[in-house]
Protein backbone atom coordinates (compact mmCIF):
# COMPACT_ATOMS: atom_id res chain seq x y z
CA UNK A 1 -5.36 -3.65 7.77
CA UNK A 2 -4.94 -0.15 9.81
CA UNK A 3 -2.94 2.36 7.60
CA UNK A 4 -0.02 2.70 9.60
CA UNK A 5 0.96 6.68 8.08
CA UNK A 6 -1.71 9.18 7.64
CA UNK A 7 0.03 10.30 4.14
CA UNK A 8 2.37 8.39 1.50
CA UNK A 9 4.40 10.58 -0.90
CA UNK A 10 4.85 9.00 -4.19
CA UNK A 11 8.13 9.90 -5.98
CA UNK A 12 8.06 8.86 -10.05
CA UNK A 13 11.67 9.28 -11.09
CA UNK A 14 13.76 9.31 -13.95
CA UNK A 15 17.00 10.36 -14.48
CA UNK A 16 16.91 12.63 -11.29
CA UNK A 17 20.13 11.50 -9.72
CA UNK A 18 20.98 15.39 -8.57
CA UNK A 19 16.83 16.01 -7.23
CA UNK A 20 16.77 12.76 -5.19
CA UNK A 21 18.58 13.79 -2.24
CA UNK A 22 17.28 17.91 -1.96
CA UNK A 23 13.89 16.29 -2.39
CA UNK A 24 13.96 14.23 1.00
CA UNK A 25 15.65 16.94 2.72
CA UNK A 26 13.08 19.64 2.08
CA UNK A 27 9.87 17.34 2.64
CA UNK A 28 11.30 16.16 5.54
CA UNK A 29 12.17 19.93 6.76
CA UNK A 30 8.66 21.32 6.28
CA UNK A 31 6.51 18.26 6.78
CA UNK A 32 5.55 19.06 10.83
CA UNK A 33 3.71 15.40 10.99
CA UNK A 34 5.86 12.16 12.61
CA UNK A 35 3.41 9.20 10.29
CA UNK A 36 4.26 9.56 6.58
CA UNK A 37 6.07 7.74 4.44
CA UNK A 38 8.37 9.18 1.28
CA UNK A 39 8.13 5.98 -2.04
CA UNK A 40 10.74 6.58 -5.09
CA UNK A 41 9.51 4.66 -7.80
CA UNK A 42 11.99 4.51 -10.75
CA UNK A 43 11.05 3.72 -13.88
CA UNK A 44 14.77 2.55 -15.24
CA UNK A 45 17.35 5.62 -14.85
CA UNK A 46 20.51 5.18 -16.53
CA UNK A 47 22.18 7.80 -14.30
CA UNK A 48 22.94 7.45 -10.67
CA UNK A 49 19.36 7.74 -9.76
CA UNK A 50 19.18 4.27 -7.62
CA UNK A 51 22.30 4.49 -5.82
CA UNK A 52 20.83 7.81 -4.76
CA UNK A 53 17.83 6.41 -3.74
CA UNK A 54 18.92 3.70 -1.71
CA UNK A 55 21.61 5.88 -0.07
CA UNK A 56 18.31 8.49 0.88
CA UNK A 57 17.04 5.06 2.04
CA UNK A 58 19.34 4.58 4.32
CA UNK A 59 19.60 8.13 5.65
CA UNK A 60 16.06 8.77 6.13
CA UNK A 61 14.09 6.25 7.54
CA UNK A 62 10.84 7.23 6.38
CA UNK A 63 12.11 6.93 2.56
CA UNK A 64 11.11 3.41 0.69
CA UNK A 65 11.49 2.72 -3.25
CA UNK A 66 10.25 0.22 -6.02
CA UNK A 67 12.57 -0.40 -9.21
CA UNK A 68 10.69 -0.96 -12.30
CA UNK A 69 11.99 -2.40 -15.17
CA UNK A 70 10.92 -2.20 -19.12
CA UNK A 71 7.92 0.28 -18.41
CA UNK A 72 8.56 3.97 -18.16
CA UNK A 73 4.80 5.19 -17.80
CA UNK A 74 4.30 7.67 -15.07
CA UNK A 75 0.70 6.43 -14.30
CA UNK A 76 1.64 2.55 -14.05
CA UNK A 77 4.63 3.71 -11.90
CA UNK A 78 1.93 5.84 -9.39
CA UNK A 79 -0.34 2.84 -9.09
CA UNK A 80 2.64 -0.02 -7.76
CA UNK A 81 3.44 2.68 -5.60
CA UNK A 82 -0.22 3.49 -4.47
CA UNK A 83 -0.10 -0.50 -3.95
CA UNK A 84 2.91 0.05 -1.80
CA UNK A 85 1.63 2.17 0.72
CA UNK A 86 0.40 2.03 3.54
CA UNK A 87 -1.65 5.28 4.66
CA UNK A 88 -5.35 7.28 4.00
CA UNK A 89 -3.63 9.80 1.90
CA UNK A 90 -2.01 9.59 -1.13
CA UNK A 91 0.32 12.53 -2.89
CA UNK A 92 1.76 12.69 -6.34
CA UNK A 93 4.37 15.13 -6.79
CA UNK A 94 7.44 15.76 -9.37
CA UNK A 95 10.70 14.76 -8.05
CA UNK A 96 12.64 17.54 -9.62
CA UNK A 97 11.33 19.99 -6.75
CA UNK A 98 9.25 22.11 -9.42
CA UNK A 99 6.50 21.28 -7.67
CA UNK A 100 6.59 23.11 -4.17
CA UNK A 101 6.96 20.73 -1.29
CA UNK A 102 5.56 24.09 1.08
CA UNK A 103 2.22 23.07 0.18
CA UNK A 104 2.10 19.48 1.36
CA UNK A 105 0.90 20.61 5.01
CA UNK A 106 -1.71 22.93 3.41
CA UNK A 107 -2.76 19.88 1.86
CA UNK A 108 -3.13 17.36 4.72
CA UNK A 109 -5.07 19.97 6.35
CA UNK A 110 -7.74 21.07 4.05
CA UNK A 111 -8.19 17.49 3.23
CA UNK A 112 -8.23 16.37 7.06
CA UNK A 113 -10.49 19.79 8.04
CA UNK A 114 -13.46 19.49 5.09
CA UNK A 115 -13.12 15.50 4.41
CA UNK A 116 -12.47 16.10 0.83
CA UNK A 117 -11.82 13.16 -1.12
CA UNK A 118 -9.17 14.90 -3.21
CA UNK A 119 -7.10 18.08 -3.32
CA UNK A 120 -6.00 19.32 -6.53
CA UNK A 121 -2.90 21.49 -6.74
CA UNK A 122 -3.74 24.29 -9.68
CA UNK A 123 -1.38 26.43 -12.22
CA UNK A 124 -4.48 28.59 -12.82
CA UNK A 125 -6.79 29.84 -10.31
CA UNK A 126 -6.07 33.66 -9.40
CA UNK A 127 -3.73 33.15 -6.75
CA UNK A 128 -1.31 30.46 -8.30
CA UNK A 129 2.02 31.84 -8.82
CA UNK A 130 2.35 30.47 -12.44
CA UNK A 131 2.60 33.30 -14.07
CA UNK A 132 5.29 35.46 -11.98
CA UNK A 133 8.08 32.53 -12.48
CA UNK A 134 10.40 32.83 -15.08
CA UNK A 135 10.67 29.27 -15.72
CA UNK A 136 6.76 29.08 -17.41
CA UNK A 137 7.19 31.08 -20.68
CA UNK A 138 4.46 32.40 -22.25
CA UNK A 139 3.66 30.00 -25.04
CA UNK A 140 3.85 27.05 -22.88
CA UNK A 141 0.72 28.62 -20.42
CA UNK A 142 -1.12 29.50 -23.78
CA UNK A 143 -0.65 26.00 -25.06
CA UNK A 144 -1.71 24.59 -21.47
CA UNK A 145 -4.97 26.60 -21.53
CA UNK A 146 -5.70 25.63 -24.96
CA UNK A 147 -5.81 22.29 -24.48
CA UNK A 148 -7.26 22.48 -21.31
CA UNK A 149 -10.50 24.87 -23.21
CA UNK A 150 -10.56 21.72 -25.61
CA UNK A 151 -10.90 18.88 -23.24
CA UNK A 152 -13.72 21.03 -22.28
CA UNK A 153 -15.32 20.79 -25.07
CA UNK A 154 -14.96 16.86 -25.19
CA UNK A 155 -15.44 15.93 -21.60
CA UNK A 156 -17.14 18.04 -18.52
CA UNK A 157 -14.41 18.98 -16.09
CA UNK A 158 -14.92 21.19 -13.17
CA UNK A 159 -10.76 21.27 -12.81
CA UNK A 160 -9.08 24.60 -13.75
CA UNK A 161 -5.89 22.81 -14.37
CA UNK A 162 -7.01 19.19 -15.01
CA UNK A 163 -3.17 18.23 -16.43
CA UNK A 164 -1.90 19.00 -12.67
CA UNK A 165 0.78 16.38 -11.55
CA UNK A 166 0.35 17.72 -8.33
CA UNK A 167 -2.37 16.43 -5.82
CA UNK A 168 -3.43 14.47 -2.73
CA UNK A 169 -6.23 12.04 -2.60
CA UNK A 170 -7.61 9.89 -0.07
CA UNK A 171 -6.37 6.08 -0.95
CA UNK A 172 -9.35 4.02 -0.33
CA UNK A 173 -11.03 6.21 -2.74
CA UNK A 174 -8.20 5.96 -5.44
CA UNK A 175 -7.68 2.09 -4.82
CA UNK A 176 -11.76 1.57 -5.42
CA UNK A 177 -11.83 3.37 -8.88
CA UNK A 178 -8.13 1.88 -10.13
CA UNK A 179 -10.14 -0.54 -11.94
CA UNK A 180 -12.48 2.44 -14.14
CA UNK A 181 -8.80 3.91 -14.93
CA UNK A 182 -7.00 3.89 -18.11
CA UNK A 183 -3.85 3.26 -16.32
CA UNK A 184 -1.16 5.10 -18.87
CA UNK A 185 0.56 8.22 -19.68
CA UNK A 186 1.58 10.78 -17.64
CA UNK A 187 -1.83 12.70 -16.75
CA UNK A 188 -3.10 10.04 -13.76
CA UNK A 189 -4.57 12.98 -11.67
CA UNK A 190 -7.21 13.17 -14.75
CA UNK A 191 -7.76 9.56 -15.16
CA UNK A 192 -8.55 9.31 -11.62
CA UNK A 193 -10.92 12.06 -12.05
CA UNK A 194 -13.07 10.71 -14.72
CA UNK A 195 -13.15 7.78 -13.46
CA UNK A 196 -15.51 8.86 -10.00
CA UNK A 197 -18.59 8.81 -11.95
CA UNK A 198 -18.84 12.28 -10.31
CA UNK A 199 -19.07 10.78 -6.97
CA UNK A 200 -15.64 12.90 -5.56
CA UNK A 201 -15.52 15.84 -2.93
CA UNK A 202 -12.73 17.99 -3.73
CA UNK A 203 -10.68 21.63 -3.47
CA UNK A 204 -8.55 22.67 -5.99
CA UNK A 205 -5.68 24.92 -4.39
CA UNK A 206 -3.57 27.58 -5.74
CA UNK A 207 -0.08 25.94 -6.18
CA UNK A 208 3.33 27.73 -7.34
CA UNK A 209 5.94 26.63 -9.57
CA UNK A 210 9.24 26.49 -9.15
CA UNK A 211 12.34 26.71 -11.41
CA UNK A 212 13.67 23.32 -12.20
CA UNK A 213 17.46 23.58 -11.04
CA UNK A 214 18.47 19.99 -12.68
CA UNK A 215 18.10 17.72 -15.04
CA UNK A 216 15.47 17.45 -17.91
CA UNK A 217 11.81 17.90 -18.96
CA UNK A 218 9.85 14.39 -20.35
CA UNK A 219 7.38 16.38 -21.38
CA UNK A 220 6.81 16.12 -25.41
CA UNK A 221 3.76 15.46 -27.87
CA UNK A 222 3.48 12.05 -26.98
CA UNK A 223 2.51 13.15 -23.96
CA UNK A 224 -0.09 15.52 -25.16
CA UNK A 225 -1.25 12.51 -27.61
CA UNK A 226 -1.74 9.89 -24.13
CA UNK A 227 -3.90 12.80 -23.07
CA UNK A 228 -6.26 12.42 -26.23
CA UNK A 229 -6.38 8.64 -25.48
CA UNK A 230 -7.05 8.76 -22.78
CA UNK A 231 -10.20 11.13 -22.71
CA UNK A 232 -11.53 9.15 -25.96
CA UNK A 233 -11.13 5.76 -23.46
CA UNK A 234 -13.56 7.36 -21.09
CA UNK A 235 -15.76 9.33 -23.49
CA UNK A 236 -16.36 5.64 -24.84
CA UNK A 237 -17.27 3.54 -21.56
């Protein structure tokens, strides 16, 4: 079947009922393309979240969602929404507008200009603006890079930020290596990575970081510890 939008925005949420409607305003202010499609997936808010979403639904017609029940994983929630879409791009972003939806376009086009397979959005090449925000404290970008210089160590990465949440790749590609994945935890940009068998063209692109204005971070050591897993499950295959 012909992919009907040349890009399909995937949306995990969770308890994001005041992001959900800023979100869809400011993709669909600085998105300059007509064919692309914006996918909530929810992973079982407790707050307003789906109301919101199916009011955005009904205001923009170029939103869609899928309501998932009993399984709050970020990279499970990515992949029925990747099985959703329709399109030859795929982007993950946050829905809590830290992640800049500015770049998008600058995405699209160095993917559409070079053929890359994948375009990774980076916290750490020179000209990322990481380190001028506020919100990023120092500890947290040491802790980052640590980790990072340690999955070095254990697997061979040519990512500068390999724990970005923030990328575009093309679907065919992503849909042919879902089966080498590990499927769970919240660092899917990384288990689609390792599982190309180094057969992937790709950019990685300074990104900036914004402030998050509301709600909460899930980020905790169980995340960090899904990480681990994960890079033992494909240091073993």
């Amino acid at each position: 079947m012909a992919n009907t939008n040349k890009i399909t925005i995937i949306l995990p949420t969770l308890n994001e009922e005041k992001n959900i409607l800023n979100i869809c305003k400011k993709l669909n202010d600085l998105i300059t393309i007509k064919d692309y499609q914006i996918i909530f997936v929810d992973d079982g808010s407790t707050d307003s979240t789906r109301d919101i979403i199916i009011q955005a639904s009904r205001t923009f017609n170029n939103v869609t969602y899928l309501f998932r029940e009993n399984d709050k994983d970020i990279s499970r929630s990515f992949i029925d929404g990747v099985k959703l879409s329709n399109s030859e791009y795929i982007l993950l972003m946050d829905s809590d507008l830290q992640h800049d939806a500015s770049y998008v376009m600058k995405f699209i086009k160095y993917a559409e200009k070079h053929d890359y397979d994948f375009i990774n959005g980076s916290r750490f090449l020179q000209e990322s603006l990481i380190f001028k925000s506020t919100y990023y404290k120092i500890f947290r970008i040491m802790l980052s890079k640590i980790f990072i210089y340690f999955m070095r160590i254990l697997i061979k990465i040519d990512l500068t930020d390999p724990l970005s949440g923030f990328f575009l790749v093309k679907r065919e590609k992503l849909i042919r290596n879902i089966p080498k994945m590990y499927k769970s935890g919240w660092k899917i940009m990384l288990d689609f990575y390792l599982s190309c068998d180094n057969d992937l063209s790709f950019l990685e692109l300074p990104i900036k970081i914004n402030k998050r204005v509301e709600g909460e971070s899930k980020i905790n050591f169980k995340v960090a510890l899904g990480v681990i897993k994960m890079i033992i499950f494909h240091r073993n295959k």
